[in-house]
C-alpha atoms as a PDB file:
ATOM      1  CA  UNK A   1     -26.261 -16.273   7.084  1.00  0.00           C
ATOM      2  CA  UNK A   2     -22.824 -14.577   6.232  1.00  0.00           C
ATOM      3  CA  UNK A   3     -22.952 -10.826   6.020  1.00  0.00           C
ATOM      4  CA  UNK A   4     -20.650  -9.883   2.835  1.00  0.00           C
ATOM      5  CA  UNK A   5     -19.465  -6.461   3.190  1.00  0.00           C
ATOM      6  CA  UNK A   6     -19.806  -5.245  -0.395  1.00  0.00           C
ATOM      7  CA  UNK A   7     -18.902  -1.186  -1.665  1.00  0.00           C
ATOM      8  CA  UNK A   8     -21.148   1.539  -2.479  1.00  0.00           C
ATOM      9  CA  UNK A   9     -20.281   4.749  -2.839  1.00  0.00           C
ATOM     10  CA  UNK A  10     -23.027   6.714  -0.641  1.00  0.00           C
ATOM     11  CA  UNK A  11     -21.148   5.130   2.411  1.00  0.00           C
ATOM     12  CA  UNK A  12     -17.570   4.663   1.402  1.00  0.00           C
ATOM     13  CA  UNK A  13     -15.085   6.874   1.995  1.00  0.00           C
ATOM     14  CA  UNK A  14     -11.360   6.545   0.573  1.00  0.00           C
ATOM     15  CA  UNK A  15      -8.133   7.308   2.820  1.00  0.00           C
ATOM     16  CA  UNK A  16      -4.293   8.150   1.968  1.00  0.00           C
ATOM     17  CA  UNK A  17      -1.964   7.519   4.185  1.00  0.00           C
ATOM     18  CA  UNK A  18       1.273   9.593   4.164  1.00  0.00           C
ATOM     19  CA  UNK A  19       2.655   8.977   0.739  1.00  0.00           C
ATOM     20  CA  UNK A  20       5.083  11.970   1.463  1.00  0.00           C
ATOM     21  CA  UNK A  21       8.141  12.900  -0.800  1.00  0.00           C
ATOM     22  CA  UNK A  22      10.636  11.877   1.411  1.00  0.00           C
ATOM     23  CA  UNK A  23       9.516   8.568   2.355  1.00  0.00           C
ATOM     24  CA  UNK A  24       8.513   7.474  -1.204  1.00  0.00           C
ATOM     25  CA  UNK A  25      11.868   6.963  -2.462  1.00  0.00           C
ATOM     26  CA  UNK A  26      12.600   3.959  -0.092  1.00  0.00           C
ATOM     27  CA  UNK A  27       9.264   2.077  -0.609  1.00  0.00           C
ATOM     28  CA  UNK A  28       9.319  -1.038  -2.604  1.00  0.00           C
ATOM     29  CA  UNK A  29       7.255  -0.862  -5.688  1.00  0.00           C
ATOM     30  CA  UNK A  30       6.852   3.169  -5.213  1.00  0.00           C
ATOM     31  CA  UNK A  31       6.181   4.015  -8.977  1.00  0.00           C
ATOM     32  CA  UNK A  32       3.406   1.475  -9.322  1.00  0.00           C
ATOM     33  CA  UNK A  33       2.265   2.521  -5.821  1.00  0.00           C
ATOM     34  CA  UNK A  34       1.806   6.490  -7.085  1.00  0.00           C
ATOM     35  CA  UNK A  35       0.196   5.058 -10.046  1.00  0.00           C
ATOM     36  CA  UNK A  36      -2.416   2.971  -8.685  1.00  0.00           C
ATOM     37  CA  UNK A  37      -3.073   5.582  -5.905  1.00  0.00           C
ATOM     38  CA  UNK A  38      -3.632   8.203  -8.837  1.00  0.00           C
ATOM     39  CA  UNK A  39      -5.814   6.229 -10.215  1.00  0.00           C
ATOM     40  CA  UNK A  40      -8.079   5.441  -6.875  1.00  0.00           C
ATOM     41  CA  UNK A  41      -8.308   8.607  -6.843  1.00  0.00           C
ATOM     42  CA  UNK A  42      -9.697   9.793  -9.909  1.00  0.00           C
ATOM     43  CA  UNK A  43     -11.758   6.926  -9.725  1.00  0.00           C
ATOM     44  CA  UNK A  44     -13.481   7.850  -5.872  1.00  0.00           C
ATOM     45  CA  UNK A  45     -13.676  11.500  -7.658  1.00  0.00           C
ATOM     46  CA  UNK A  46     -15.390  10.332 -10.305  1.00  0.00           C
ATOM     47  CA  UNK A  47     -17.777   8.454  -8.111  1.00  0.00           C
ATOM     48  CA  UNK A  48     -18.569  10.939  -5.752  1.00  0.00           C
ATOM     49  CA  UNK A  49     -16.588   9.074  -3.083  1.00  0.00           C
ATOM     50  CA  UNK A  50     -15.137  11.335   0.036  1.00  0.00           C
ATOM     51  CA  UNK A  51     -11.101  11.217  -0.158  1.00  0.00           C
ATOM     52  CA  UNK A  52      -9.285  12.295   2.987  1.00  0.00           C
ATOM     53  CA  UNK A  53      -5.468  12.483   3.415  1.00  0.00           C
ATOM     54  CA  UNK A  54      -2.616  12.115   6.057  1.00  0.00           C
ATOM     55  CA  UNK A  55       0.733  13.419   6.488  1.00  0.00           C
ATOM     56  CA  UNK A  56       2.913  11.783   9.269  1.00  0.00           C
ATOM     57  CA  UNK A  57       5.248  14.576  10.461  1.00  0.00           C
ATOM     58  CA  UNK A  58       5.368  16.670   7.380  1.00  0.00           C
ATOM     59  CA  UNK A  59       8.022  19.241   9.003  1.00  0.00           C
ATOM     60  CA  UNK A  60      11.105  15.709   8.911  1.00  0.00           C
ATOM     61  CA  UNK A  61       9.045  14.109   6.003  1.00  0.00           C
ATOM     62  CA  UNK A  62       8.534  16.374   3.299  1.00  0.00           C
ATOM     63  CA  UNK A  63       4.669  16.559   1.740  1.00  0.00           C
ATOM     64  CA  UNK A  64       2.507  14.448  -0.016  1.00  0.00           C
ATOM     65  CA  UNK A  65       4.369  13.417  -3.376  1.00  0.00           C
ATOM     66  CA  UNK A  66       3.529  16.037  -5.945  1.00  0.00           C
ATOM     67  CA  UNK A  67       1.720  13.925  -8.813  1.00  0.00           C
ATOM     68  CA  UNK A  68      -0.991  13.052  -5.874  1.00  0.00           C
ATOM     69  CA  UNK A  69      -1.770  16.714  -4.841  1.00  0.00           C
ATOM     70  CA  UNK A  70      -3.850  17.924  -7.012  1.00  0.00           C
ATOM     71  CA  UNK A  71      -6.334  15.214  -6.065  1.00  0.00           C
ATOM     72  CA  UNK A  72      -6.077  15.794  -2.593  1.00  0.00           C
ATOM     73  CA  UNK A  73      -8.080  18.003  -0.057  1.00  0.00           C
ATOM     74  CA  UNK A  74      -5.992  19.330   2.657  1.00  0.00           C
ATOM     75  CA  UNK A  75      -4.122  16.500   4.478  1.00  0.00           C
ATOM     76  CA  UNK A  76      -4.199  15.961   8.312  1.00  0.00           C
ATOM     77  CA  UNK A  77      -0.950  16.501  10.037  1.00  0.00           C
ATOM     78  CA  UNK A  78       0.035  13.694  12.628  1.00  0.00           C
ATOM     79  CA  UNK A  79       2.749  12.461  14.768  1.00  0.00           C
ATOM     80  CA  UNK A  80       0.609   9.263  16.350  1.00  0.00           C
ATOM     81  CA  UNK A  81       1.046   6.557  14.085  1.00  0.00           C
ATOM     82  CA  UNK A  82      -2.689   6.133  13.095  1.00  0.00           C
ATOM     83  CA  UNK A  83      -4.556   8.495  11.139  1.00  0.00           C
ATOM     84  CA  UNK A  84      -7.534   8.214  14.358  1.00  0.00           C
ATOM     85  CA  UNK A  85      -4.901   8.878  17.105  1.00  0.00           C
ATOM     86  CA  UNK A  86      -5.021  12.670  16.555  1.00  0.00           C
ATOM     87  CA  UNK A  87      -8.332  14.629  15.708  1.00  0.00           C
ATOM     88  CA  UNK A  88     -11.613  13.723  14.714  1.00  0.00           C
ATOM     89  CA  UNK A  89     -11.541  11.768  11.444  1.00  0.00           C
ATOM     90  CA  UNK A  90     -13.319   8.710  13.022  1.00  0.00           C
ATOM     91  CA  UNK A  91     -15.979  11.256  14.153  1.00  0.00           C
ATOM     92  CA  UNK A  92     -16.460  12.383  11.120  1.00  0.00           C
ATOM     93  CA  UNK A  93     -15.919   9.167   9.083  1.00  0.00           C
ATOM     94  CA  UNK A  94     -19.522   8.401  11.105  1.00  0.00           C
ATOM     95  CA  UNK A  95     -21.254  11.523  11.147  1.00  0.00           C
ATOM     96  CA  UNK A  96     -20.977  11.419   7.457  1.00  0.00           C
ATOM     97  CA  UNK A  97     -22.699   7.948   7.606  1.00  0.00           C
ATOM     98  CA  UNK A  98     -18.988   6.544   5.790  1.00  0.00           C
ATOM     99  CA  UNK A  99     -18.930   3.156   7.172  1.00  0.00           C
ATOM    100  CA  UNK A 100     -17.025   1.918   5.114  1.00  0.00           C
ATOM    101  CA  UNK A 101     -13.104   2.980   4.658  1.00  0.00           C
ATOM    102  CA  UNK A 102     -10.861   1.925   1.453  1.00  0.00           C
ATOM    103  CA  UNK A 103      -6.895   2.721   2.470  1.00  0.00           C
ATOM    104  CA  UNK A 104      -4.263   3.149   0.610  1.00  0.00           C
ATOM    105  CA  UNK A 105      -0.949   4.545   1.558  1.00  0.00           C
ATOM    106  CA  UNK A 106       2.843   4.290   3.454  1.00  0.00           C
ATOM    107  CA  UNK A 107       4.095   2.040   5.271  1.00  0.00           C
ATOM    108  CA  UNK A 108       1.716  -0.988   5.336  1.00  0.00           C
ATOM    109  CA  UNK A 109       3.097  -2.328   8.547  1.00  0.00           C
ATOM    110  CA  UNK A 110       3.152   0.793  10.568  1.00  0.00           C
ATOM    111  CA  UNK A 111       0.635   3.446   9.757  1.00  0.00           C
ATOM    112  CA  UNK A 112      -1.830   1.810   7.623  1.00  0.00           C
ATOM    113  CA  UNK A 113      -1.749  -1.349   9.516  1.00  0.00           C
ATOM    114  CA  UNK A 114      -2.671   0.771  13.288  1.00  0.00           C
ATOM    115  CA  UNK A 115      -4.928   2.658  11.178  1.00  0.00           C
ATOM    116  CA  UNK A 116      -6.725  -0.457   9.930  1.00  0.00           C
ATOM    117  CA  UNK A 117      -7.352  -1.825  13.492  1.00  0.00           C
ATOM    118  CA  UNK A 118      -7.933   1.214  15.118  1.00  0.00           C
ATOM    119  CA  UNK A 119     -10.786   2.179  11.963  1.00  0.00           C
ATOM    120  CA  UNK A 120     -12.141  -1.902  12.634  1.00  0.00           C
ATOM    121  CA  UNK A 121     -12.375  -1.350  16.640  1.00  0.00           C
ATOM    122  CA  UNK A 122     -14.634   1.703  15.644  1.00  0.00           C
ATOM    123  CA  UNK A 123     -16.831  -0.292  14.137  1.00  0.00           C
ATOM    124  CA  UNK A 124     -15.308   0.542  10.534  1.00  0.00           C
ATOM    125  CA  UNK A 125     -15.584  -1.755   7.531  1.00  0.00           C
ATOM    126  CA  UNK A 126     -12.041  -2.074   6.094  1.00  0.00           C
ATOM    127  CA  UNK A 127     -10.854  -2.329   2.309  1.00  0.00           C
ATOM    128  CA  UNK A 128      -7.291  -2.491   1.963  1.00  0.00           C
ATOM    129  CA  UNK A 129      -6.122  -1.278  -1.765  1.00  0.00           C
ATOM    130  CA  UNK A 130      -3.204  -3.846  -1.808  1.00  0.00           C
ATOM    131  CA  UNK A 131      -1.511  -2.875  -4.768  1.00  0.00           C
ATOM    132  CA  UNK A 132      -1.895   1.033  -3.478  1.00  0.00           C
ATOM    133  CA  UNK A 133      -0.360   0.298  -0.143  1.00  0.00           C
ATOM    134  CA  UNK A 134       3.652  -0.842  -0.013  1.00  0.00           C
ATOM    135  CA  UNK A 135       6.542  -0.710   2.957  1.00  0.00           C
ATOM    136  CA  UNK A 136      10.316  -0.854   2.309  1.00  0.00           C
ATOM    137  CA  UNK A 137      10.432  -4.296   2.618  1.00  0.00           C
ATOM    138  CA  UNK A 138       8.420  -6.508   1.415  1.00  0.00           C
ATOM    139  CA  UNK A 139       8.531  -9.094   4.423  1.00  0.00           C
ATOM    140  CA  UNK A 140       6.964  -6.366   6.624  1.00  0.00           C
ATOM    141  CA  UNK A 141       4.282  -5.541   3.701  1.00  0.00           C
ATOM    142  CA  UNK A 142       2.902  -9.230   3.223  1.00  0.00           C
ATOM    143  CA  UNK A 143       3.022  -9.951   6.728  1.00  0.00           C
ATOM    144  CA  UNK A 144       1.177  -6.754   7.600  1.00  0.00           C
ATOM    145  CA  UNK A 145      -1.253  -7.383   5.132  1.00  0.00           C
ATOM    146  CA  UNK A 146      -2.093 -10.690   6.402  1.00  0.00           C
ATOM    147  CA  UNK A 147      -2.606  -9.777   9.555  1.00  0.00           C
ATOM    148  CA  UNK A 148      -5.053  -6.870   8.326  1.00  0.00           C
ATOM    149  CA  UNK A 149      -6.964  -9.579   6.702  1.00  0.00           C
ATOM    150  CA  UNK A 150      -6.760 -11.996  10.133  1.00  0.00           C
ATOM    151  CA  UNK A 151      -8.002  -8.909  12.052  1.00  0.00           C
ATOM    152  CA  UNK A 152     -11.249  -8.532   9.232  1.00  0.00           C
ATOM    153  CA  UNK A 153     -10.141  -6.121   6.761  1.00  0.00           C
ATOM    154  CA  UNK A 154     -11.135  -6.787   2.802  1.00  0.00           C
ATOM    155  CA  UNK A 155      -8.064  -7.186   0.554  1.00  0.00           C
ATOM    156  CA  UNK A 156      -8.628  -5.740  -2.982  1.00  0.00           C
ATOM    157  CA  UNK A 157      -7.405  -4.070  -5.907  1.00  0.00           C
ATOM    158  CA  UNK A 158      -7.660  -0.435  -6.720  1.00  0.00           C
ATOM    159  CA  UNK A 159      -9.603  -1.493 -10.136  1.00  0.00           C
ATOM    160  CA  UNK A 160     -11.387  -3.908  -7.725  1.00  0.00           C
ATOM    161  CA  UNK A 161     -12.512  -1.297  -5.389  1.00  0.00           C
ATOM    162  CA  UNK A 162     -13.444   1.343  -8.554  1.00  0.00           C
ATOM    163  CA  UNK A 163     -15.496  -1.751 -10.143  1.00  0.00           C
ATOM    164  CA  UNK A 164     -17.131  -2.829  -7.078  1.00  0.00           C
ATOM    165  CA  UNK A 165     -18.360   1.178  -6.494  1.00  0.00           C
ATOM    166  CA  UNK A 166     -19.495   1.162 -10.259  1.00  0.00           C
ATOM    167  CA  UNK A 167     -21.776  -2.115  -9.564  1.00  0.00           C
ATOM    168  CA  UNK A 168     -22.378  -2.325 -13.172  1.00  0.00           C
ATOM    169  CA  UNK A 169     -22.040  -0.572 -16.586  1.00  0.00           C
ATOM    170  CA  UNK A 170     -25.302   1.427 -16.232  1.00  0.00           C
ATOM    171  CA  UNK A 171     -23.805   3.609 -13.653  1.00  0.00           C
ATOM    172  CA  UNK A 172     -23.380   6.726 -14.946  1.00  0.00           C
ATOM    173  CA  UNK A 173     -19.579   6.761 -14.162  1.00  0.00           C
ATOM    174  CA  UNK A 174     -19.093   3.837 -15.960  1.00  0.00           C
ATOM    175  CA  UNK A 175     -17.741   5.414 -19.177  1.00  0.00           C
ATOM    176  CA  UNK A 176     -15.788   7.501 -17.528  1.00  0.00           C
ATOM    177  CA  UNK A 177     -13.694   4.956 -14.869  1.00  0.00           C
ATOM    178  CA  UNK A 178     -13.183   2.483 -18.077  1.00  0.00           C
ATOM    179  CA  UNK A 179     -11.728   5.730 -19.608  1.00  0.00           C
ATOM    180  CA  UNK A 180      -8.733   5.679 -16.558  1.00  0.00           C
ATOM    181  CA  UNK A 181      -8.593   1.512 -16.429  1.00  0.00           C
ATOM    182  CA  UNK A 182      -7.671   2.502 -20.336  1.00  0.00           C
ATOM    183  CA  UNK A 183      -5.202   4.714 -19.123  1.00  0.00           C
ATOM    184  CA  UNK A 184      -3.920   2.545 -16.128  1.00  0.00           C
ATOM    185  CA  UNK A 185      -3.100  -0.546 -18.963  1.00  0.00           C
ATOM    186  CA  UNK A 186      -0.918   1.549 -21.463  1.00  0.00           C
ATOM    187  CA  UNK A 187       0.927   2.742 -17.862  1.00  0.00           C
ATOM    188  CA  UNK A 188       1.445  -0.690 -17.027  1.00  0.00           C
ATOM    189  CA  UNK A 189       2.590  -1.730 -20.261  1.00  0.00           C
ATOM    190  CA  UNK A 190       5.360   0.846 -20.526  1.00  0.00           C
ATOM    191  CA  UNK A 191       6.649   0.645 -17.140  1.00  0.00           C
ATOM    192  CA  UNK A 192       6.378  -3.412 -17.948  1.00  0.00           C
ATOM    193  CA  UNK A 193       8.080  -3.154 -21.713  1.00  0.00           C
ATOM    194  CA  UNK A 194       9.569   0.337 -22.016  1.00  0.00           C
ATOM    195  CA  UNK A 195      10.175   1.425 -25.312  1.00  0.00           C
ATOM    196  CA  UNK A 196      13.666   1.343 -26.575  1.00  0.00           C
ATOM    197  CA  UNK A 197      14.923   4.622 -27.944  1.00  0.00           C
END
């Protein structure tokens, strides 16, 4: 019988991948990419869910993007591509017992994507938070995502992944995640219809 993988938060952990200031700028979709990222991580805050971050050569690339900070523990400097090619994180990823890694992050096709397959050859389960990861282009975003996907990573999106770690409205998170879905709609709507002045 087909294994499912499904989310729970006692063995999920949720990773950003170098959404730094200087980079943002050129990504397509980089507002709504901030957004939903904001909201992932209230939600995995709010849930008890691990959050660990990445910076890919902070020194040429500026930090993490300011509206994200606050949210975030201290981020792992790098230079290798993926966020397992320097340090520990995989190590720790498994002492913790978090088997199960929901990305999110810049640029889909270079970093996530080698941090994806290098997280599955671990022995990782994979959720990619499609509407919280972007590239410049959007040719090398949908074709990186599909070969995420071919390789046996979980599309989703970010109110996918918080829903999925609620399992149901008993949870006693519930009220509090529908508070930033509420919050996530009227974003959407104003970046969708701005009002006129």
């Amino acid at each position: 019988m087909l294994h499912v993988p499904r989310l729970n938060p006692e063995d999920t952990a949720l990773l950003i991948v170098d959404i730094q200031e200087k980079l943002i700028g050129k990504i397509h979709r980089a507002e709504e990419l901030v957004e939903n990222t904001l909201f992932l991580l209230k939600a995995a805050q709010a849930l008890s869910v691990p959050i660990f971050a990445t910076e890919q050569y902070p020194k040429g690339l500026g930090p993490t993007v300011e509206a994200l900070r606050p949210f975030l523990p201290a981020c792992l400097e790098k230079k290798s591509f993926s966020c397992l090619g320097q340090g520990n994180l995989g190590d720790f990823l498994k002492a913790e017992a978090r088997v199960k890694v929901v990305l999110a992050g810049i640029e889909a096709h270079v970093c996530v994507m080698q941090t994806a397959l290098d997280l599955l050859n671990r022995g990782f389960q994979v959720f990619l938070a499609v509407d919280a990861i972007s590239s410049r282009y959007v040719i090398d975003y949908e074709t990186a995502i599909r070969r995420m996907e071919k390789a046996g990573c979980v599309a989703a999106t970010v109110e996918t992944v918080a829903f999925e770690l609620l399992h149901g409205a008993d949870h006693p998170s519930f009220k509090t995640v529908s508070v930033l879905v509420q919050e996530r709609m009227k974003q959407v709507e104003l970046r969708v219809h701005p009002r006129q002045k």
